[in-house]
Protein backbone atom coordinates (compact mmCIF):
# COMPACT_ATOMS: atom_id res chain seq x y z
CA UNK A 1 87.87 -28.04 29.94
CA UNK A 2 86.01 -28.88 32.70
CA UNK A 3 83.54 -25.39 31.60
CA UNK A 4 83.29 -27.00 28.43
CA UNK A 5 82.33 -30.53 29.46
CA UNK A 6 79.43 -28.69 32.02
CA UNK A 7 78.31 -26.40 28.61
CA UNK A 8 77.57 -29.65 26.61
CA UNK A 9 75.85 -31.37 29.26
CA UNK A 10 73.60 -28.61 29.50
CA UNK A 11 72.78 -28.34 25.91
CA UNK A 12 72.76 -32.03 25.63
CA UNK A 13 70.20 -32.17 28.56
CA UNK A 14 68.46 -29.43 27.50
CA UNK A 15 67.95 -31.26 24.06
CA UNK A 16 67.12 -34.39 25.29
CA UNK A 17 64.08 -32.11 27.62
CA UNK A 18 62.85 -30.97 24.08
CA UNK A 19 63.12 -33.97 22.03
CA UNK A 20 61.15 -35.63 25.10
CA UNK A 21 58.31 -32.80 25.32
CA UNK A 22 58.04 -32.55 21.72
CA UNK A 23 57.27 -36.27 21.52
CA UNK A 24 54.84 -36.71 24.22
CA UNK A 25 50.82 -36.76 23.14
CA UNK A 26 49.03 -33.90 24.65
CA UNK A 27 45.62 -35.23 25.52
CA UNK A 28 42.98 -33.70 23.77
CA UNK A 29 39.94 -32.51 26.09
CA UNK A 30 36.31 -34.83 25.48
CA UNK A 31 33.07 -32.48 24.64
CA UNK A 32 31.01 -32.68 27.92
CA UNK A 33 27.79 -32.87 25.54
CA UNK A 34 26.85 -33.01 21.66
CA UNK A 35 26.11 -29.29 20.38
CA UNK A 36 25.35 -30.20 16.97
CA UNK A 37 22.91 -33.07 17.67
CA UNK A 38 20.94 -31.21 20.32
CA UNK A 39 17.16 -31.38 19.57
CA UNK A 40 14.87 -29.47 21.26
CA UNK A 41 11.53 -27.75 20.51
CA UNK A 42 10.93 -23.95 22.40
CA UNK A 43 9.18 -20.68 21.74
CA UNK A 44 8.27 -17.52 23.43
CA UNK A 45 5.14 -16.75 24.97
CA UNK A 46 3.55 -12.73 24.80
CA UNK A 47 0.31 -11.20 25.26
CA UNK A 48 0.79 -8.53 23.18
CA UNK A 49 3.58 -6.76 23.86
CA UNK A 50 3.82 -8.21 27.02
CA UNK A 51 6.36 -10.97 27.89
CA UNK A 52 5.06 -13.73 29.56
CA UNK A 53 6.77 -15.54 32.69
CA UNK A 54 6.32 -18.60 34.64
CA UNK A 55 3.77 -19.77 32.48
CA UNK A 56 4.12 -24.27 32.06
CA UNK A 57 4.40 -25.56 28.69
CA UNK A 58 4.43 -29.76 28.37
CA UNK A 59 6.54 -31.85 25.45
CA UNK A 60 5.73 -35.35 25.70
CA UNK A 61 6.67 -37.87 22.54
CA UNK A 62 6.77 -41.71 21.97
CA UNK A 63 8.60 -43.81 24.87
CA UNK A 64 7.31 -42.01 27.63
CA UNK A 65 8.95 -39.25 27.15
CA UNK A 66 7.64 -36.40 28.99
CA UNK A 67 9.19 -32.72 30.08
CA UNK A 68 7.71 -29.34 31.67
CA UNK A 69 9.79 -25.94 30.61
CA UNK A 70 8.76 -22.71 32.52
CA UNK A 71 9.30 -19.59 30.47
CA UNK A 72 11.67 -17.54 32.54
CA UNK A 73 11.53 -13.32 32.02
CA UNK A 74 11.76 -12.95 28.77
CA UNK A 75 9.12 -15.31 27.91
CA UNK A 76 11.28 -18.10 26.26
CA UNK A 77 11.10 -21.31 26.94
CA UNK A 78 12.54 -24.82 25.38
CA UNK A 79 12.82 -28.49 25.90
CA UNK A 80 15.70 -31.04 24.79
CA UNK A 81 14.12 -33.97 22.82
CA UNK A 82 16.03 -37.39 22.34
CA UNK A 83 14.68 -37.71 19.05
CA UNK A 84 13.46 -36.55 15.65
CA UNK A 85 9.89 -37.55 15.94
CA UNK A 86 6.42 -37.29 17.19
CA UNK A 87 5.57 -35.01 19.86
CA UNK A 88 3.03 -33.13 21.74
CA UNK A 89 3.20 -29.54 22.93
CA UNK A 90 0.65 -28.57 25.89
CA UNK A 91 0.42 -25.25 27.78
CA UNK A 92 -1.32 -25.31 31.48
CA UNK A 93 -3.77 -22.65 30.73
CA UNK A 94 -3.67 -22.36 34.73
CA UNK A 95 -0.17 -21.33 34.77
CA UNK A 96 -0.76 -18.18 32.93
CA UNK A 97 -0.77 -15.21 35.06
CA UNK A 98 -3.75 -13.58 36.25
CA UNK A 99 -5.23 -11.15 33.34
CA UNK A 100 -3.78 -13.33 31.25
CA UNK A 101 -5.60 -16.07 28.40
CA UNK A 102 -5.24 -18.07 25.31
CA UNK A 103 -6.73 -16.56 22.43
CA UNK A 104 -8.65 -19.51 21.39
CA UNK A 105 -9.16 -22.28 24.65
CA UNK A 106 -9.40 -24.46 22.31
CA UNK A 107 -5.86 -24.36 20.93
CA UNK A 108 -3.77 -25.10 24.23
CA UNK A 109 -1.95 -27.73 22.53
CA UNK A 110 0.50 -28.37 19.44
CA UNK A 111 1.74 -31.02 17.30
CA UNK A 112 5.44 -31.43 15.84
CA UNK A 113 5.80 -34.23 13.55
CA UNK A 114 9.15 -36.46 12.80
CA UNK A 115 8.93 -34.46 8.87
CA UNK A 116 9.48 -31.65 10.43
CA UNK A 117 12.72 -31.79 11.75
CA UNK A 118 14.51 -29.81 9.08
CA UNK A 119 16.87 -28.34 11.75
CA UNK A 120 17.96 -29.10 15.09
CA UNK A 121 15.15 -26.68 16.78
CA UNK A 122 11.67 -26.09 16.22
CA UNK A 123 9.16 -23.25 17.74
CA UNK A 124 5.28 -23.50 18.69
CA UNK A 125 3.61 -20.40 19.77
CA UNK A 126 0.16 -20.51 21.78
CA UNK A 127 -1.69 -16.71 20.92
CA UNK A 128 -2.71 -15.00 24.42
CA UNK A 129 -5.08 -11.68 24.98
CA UNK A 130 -7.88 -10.82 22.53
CA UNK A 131 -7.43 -10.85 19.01
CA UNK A 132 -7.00 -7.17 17.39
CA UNK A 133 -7.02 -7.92 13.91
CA UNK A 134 -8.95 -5.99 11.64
CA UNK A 135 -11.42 -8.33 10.06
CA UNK A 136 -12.81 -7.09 6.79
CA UNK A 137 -16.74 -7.54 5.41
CA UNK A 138 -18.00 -8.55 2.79
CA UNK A 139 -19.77 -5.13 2.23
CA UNK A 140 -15.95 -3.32 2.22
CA UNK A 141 -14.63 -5.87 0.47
CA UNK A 142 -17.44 -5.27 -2.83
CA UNK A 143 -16.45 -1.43 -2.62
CA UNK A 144 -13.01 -2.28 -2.79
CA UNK A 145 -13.24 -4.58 -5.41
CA UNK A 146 -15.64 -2.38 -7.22
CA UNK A 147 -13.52 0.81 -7.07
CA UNK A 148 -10.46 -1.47 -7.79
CA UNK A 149 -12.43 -2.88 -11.29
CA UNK A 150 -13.56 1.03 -12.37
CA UNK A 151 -9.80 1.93 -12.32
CA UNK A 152 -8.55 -1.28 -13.81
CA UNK A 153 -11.47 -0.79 -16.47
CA UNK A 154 -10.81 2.53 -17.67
CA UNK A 155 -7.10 1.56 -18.47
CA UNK A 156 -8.43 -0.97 -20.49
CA UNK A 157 -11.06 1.70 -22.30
CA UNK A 158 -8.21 3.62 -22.94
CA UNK A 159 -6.39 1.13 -24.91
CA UNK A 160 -9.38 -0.68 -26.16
CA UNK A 161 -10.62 2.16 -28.23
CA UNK A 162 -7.45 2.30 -30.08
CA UNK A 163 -7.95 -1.21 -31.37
CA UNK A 164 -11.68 -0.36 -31.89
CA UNK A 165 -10.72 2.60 -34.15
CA UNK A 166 -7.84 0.85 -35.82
CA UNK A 167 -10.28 -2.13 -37.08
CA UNK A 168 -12.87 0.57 -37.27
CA UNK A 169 -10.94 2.14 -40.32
CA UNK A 170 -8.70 -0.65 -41.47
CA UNK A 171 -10.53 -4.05 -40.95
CA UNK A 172 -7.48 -5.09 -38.77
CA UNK A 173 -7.36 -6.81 -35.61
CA UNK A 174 -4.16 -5.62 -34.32
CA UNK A 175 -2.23 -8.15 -31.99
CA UNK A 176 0.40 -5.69 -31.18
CA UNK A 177 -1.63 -3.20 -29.82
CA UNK A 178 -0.34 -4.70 -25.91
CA UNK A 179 3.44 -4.13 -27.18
CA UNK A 180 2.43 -0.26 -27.89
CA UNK A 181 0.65 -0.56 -24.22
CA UNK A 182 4.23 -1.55 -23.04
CA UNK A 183 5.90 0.65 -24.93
CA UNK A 184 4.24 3.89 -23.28
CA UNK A 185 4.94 2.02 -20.08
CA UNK A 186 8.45 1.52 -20.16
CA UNK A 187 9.24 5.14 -21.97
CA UNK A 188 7.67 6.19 -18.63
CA UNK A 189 10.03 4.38 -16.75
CA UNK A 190 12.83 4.99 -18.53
CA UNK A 191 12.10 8.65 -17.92
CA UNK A 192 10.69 8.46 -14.21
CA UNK A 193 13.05 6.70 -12.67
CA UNK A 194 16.10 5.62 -14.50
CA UNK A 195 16.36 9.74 -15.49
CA UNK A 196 14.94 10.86 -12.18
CA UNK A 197 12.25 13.76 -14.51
CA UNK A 198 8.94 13.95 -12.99
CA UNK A 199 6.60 11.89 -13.47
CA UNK A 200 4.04 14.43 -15.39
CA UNK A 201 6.78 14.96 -17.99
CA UNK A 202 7.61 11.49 -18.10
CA UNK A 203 4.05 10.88 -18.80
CA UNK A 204 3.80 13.72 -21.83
CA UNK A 205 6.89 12.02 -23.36
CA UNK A 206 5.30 8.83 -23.33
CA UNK A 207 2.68 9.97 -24.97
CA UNK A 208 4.44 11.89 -27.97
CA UNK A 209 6.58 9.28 -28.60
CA UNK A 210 3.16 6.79 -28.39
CA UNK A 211 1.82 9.03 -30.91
CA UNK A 212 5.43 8.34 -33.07
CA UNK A 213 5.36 4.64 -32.57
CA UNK A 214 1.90 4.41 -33.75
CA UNK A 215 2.82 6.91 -36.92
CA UNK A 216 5.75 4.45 -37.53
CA UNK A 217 3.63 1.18 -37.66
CA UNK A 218 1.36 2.64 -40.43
CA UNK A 219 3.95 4.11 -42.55
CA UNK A 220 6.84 1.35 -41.86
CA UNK A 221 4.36 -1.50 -42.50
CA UNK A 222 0.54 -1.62 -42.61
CA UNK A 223 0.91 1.51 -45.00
CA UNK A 224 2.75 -0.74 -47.34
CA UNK A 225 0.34 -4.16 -46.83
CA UNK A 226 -2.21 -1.63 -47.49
CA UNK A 227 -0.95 -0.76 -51.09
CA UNK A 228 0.05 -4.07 -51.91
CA UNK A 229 -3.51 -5.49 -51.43
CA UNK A 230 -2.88 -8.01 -48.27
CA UNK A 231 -6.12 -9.65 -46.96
CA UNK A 232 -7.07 -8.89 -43.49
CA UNK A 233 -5.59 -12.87 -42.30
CA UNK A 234 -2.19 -12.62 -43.66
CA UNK A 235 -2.12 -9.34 -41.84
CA UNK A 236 -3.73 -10.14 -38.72
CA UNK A 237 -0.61 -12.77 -38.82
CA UNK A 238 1.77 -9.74 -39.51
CA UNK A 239 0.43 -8.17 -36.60
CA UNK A 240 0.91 -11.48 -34.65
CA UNK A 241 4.66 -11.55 -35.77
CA UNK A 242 4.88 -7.98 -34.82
CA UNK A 243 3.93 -8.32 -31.49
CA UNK A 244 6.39 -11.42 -30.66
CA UNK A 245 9.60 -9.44 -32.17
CA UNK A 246 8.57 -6.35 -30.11
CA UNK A 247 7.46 -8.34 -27.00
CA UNK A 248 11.12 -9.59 -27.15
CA UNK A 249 13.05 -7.05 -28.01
CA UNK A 250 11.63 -5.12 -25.10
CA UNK A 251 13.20 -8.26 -22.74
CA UNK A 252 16.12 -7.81 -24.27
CA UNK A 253 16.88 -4.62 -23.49
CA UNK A 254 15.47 -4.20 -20.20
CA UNK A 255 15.32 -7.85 -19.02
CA UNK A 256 12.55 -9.96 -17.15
CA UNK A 257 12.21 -8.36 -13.42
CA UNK A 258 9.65 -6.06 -12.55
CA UNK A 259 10.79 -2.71 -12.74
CA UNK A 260 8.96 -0.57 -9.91
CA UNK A 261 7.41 2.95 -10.70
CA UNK A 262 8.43 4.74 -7.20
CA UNK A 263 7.60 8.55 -8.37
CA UNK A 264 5.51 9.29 -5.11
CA UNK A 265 1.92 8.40 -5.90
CA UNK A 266 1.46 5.32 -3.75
CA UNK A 267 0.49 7.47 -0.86
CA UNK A 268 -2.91 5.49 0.80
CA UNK A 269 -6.18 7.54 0.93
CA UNK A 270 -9.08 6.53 3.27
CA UNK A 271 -12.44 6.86 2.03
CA UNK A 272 -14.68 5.43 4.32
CA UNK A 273 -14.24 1.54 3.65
CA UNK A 274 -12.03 1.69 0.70
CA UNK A 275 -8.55 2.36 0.55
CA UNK A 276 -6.99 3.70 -2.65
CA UNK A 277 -4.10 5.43 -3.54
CA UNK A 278 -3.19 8.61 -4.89
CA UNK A 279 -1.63 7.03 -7.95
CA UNK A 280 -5.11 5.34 -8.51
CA UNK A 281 -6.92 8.44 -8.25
CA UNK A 282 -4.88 10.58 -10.19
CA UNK A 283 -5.48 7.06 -12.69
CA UNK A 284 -9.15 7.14 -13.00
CA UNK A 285 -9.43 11.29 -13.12
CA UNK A 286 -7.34 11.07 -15.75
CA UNK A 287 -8.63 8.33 -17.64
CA UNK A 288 -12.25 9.66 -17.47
CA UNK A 289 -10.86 13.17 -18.90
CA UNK A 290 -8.84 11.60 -21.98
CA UNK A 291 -12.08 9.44 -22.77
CA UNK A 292 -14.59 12.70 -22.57
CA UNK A 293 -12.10 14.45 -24.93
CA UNK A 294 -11.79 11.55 -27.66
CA UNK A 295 -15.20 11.25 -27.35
CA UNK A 296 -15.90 15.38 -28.51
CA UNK A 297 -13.22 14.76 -30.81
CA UNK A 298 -15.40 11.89 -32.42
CA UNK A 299 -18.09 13.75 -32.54
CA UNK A 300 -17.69 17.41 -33.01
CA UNK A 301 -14.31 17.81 -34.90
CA UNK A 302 -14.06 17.06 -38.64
CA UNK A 303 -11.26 14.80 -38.67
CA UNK A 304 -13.54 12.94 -36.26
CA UNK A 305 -16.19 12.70 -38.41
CA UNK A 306 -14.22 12.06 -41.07
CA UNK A 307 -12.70 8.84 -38.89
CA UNK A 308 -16.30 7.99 -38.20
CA UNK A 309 -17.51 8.16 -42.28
CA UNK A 310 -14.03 5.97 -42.93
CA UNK A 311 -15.34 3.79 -40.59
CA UNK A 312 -18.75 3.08 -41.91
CA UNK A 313 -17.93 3.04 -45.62
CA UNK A 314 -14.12 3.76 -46.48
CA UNK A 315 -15.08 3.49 -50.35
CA UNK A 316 -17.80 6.36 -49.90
CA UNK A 317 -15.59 8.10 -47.88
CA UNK A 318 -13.27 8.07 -50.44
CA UNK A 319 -15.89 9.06 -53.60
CA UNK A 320 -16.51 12.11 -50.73
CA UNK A 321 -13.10 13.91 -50.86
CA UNK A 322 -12.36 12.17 -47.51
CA UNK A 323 -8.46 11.41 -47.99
CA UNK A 324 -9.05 8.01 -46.70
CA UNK A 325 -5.29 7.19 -45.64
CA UNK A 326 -4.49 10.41 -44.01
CA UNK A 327 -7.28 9.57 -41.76
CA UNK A 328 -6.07 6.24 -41.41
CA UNK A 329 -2.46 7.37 -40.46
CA UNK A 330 -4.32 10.19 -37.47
CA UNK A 331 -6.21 6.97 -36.33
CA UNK A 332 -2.55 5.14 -35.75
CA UNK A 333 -1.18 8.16 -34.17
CA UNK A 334 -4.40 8.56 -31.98
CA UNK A 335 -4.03 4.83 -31.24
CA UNK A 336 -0.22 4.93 -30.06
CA UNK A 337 -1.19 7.88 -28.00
CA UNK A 338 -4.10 6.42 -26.33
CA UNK A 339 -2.68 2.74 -26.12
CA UNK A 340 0.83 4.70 -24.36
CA UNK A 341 -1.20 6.43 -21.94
CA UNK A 342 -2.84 3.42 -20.36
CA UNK A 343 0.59 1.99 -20.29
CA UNK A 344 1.66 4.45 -18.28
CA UNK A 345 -1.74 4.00 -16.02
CA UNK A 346 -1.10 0.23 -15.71
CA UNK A 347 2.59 1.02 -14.57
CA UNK A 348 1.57 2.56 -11.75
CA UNK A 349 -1.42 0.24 -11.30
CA UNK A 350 0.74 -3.11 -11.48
CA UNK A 351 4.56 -1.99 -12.52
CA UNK A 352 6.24 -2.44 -15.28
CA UNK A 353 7.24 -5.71 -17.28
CA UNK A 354 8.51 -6.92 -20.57
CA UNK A 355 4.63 -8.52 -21.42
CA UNK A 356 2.48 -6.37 -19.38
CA UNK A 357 0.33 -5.67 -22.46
CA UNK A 358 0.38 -8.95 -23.76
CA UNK A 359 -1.08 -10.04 -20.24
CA UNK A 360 -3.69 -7.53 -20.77
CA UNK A 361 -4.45 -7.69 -24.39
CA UNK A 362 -7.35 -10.45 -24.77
CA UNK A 363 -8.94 -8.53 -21.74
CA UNK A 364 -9.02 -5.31 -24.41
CA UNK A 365 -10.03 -7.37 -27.05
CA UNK A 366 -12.75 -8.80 -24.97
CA UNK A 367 -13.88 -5.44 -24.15
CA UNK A 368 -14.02 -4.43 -27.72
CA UNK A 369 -15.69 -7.35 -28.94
CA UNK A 370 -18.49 -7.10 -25.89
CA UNK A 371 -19.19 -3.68 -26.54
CA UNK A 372 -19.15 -3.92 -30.39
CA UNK A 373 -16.83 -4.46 -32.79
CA UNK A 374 -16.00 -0.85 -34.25
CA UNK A 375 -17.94 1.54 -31.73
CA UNK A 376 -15.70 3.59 -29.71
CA UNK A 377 -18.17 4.06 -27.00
CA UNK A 378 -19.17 0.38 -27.11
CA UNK A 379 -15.17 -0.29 -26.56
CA UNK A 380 -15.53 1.97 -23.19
CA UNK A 381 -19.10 -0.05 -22.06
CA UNK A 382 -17.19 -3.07 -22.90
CA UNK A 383 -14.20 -2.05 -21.27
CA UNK A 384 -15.86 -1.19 -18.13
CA UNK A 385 -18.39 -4.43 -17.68
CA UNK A 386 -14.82 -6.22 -17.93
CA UNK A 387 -12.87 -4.50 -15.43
CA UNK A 388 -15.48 -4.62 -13.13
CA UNK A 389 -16.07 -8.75 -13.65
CA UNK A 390 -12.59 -9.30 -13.02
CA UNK A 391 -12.18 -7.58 -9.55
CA UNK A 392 -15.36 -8.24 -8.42
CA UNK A 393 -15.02 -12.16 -9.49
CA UNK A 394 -12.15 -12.58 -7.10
CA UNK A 395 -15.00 -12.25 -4.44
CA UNK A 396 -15.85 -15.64 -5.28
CA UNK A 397 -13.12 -17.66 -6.81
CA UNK A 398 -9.30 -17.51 -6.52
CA UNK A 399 -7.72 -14.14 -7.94
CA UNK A 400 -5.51 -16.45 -10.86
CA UNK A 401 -8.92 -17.38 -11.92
CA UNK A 402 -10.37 -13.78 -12.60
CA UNK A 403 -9.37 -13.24 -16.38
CA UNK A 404 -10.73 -16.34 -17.33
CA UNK A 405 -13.75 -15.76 -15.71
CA UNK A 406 -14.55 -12.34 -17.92
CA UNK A 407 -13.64 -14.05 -21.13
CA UNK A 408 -16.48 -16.70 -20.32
CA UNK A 409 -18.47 -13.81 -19.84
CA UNK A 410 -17.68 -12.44 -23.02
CA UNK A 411 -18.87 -15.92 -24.43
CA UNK A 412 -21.95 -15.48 -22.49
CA UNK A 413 -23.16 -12.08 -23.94
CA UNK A 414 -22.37 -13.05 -27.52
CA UNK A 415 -24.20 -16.11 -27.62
CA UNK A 416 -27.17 -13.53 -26.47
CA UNK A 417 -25.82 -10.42 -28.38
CA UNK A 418 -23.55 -11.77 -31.04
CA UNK A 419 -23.11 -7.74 -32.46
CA UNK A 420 -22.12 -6.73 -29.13
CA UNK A 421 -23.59 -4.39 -26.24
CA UNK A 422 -23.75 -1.31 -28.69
CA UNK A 423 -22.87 -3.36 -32.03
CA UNK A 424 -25.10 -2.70 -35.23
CA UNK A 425 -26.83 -6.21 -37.16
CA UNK A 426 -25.58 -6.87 -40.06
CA UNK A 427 -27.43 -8.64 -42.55
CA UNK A 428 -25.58 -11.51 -43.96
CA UNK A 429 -26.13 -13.19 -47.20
């Protein structure tokens, strides 16, 4: 009994221990200082690659407030502020090492003000040793530009004499001619990168199936207008319609981002002041061949001929044997073809997007109208006098500005030229 009695107590006592631990507080430990409230203002200081050390940097703000920080090895430095407000940021050019100076002396100080405490810690960085970037002038910057507006005017030519020999043989002002532009672009794409081909193939493909597309649009629809007798304004409208439905349709099925053409021809070639890539070279070469060829083709084939007497007098044409719609229908497919290839061009020029012709397509139909409405060579002049306006403009005024700036120069010409650079008169009346 006397066991059992000393058993209890124990437990009892033991108990009572626990109940008494378990209620009393434990005190919780006090923060020696406020980490999330801490404001301070700091930076690093390097000449070059050089870290900078002992150098004295002064923050002084409203009420007096006034600090030195040294930067220690690794060139940092910073300064606890009381408050989110004014302040003044001064480095001691004297305390920079020997060897060692501000950029500018004029810039040894630095403002923060209150609106710019967004966060708890700001930076200010003073530039030391001589300045080593490249500065560009003006001379390079006109051959850049000017190289820049060759390539970015034959993709318009390219393009723009489709629409020159569509109206050329039809009367029609095609608005969709910037949705077959996208079209060759994103067949490219498609085959490029999402199917890995090369790029050369890709580029054939887009071209062929150009050459369908266009083949389609004459026989699915203008083929039809055609027969039924529909002026040139109800089908200038068609067109219109045309180019919205395709425009989004192509956003439908491969969305609104960029989509980048990485196939290897952004490699940078230096030629004396101007820098150009291979994909910009390979561009122009290109473009210049495909324009020589139409250009023979106009002139020394018979079906180009034949395109040419269509396009001077379709009802002569006509009264001459000329089977006027079977040269219409190789004008659509030469048309597609052309207007696919520049898309494929102004991929690797600018990318691809949903409305990359549409961005483009009053540029081309400023270029045809400059050069004269009709003339296949006046669509390359024209073509060519635009590109080169719009690079060279951003020389002058802001780059967002530079399309607007060759339509007013399209304004210009006509109210001097209304026919265009190489446009006929035309009596009227």
């Amino acid at each position: 009994m006397a066991v059992l009695a000393l058993c209890l107590g124990v437990v009892l006592g033991s108990g009572a221990l626990s109940a008494s631990a378990s209620t009393t507080p434990v005190p919780t430990p006090t923060p020696t200082s406020d980490f999330t409230n801490t404001l301070s203002i700091g930076g690093i200081l390097r000449d070059g690659d050089t870290l900078v050390e002992g150098a004295e940097i002064t923050v002084a703000g409203a009420g007096g407030f006034s600090e030195v920080a040294t930067t220690d090895d690794t060139g940092r430095w910073s300064v606890v502020v009381p408050e989110k407000g004014d302040y003044t940021v001064t480095l001691d050019p004297e305390s920079l090492p020997d060897g060692v100076a501000l950029r500018d002396p004029d810039k040894s100080e630095a403002s923060v003000s209150a609106d710019e405490w967004q966060t708890n810690t700001l930076t200010r960085s003073f530039p030391l040793g001589e300045d080593t970037r490249q500065t560009t002038g003006f001379f390079e910057q006109f051959l850049q530009r000017l190289v820049a507006g060759l390539n970015f005017g034959l993709l318009i030519a390219l393009a723009a004499i489709g629409i020159t020999l569509i109206f050329g043989t039809t009367g029609l002002n095609n608005f969709a001619h910037g949705e077959m532009v996208t079209f060759g672009a994103i067949v490219a794409w498609l085959v490029a990168v999402i199917a890995g081909l090369n790029i050369f193939l890709a580029m054939v493909i887009a071209v062929v199936l150009g050459g369908v597309f266009g083949y389609l649009n004459d026989w699915l629809l203008w083929k039809p207008l055609r027969r039924k007798g529909v002026k040139l304004v109800q089908a200038m409208i068609v067109s219109i319609g045309l180019a919205i439905a395709l425009r989004y349709l192509y956003l439908f099925f491969i969305g609104g981002e960029t989509k980048n053409m990485n196939v290897g021809l952004s490699d940078t070639v230096v030629l004396g002041p101007v820098r150009i890539t291979t994909g910009s070279i390979f561009s122009m070469a290109l473009s210049i061949v495909v324009l020589v060829l139409v250009g023979l083709f106009l002139t020394r084939t018979r079906i180009g001929k034949a395109t040419r007497a269509v396009s001077d007098n379709p009802s002569l044409a006509a009264a001459s044997g000329i089977d006027v719609d079977r040269i219409i229908r190789i004008v659509w497919v030469l048309s597609g073809s052309l207007a696919a290839l520049a898309g494929v061009m102004l991929a690797l020029y600018r990318q691809v997007s949903w409305d990359m012709g549409f961005q483009v397509l009053l540029l081309m139909f400023a270029a045809v109208t400059l050069g004269g409405l009709g003339s296949a060579y006046g669509a390359l002049v024209g073509s060519i006098v635009v590109g080169l306006f719009v690079e060279l403009s951003t020389l002058f005024i802001p780059p967002d500005l530079k399309y607007a700036a060759a339509l007013v120069v399209l304004i210009v010409v006509l109210l001097v030229r209304p026919q265009g650079i190489l446009g006929r008169k035309e009596r009227i009346g």
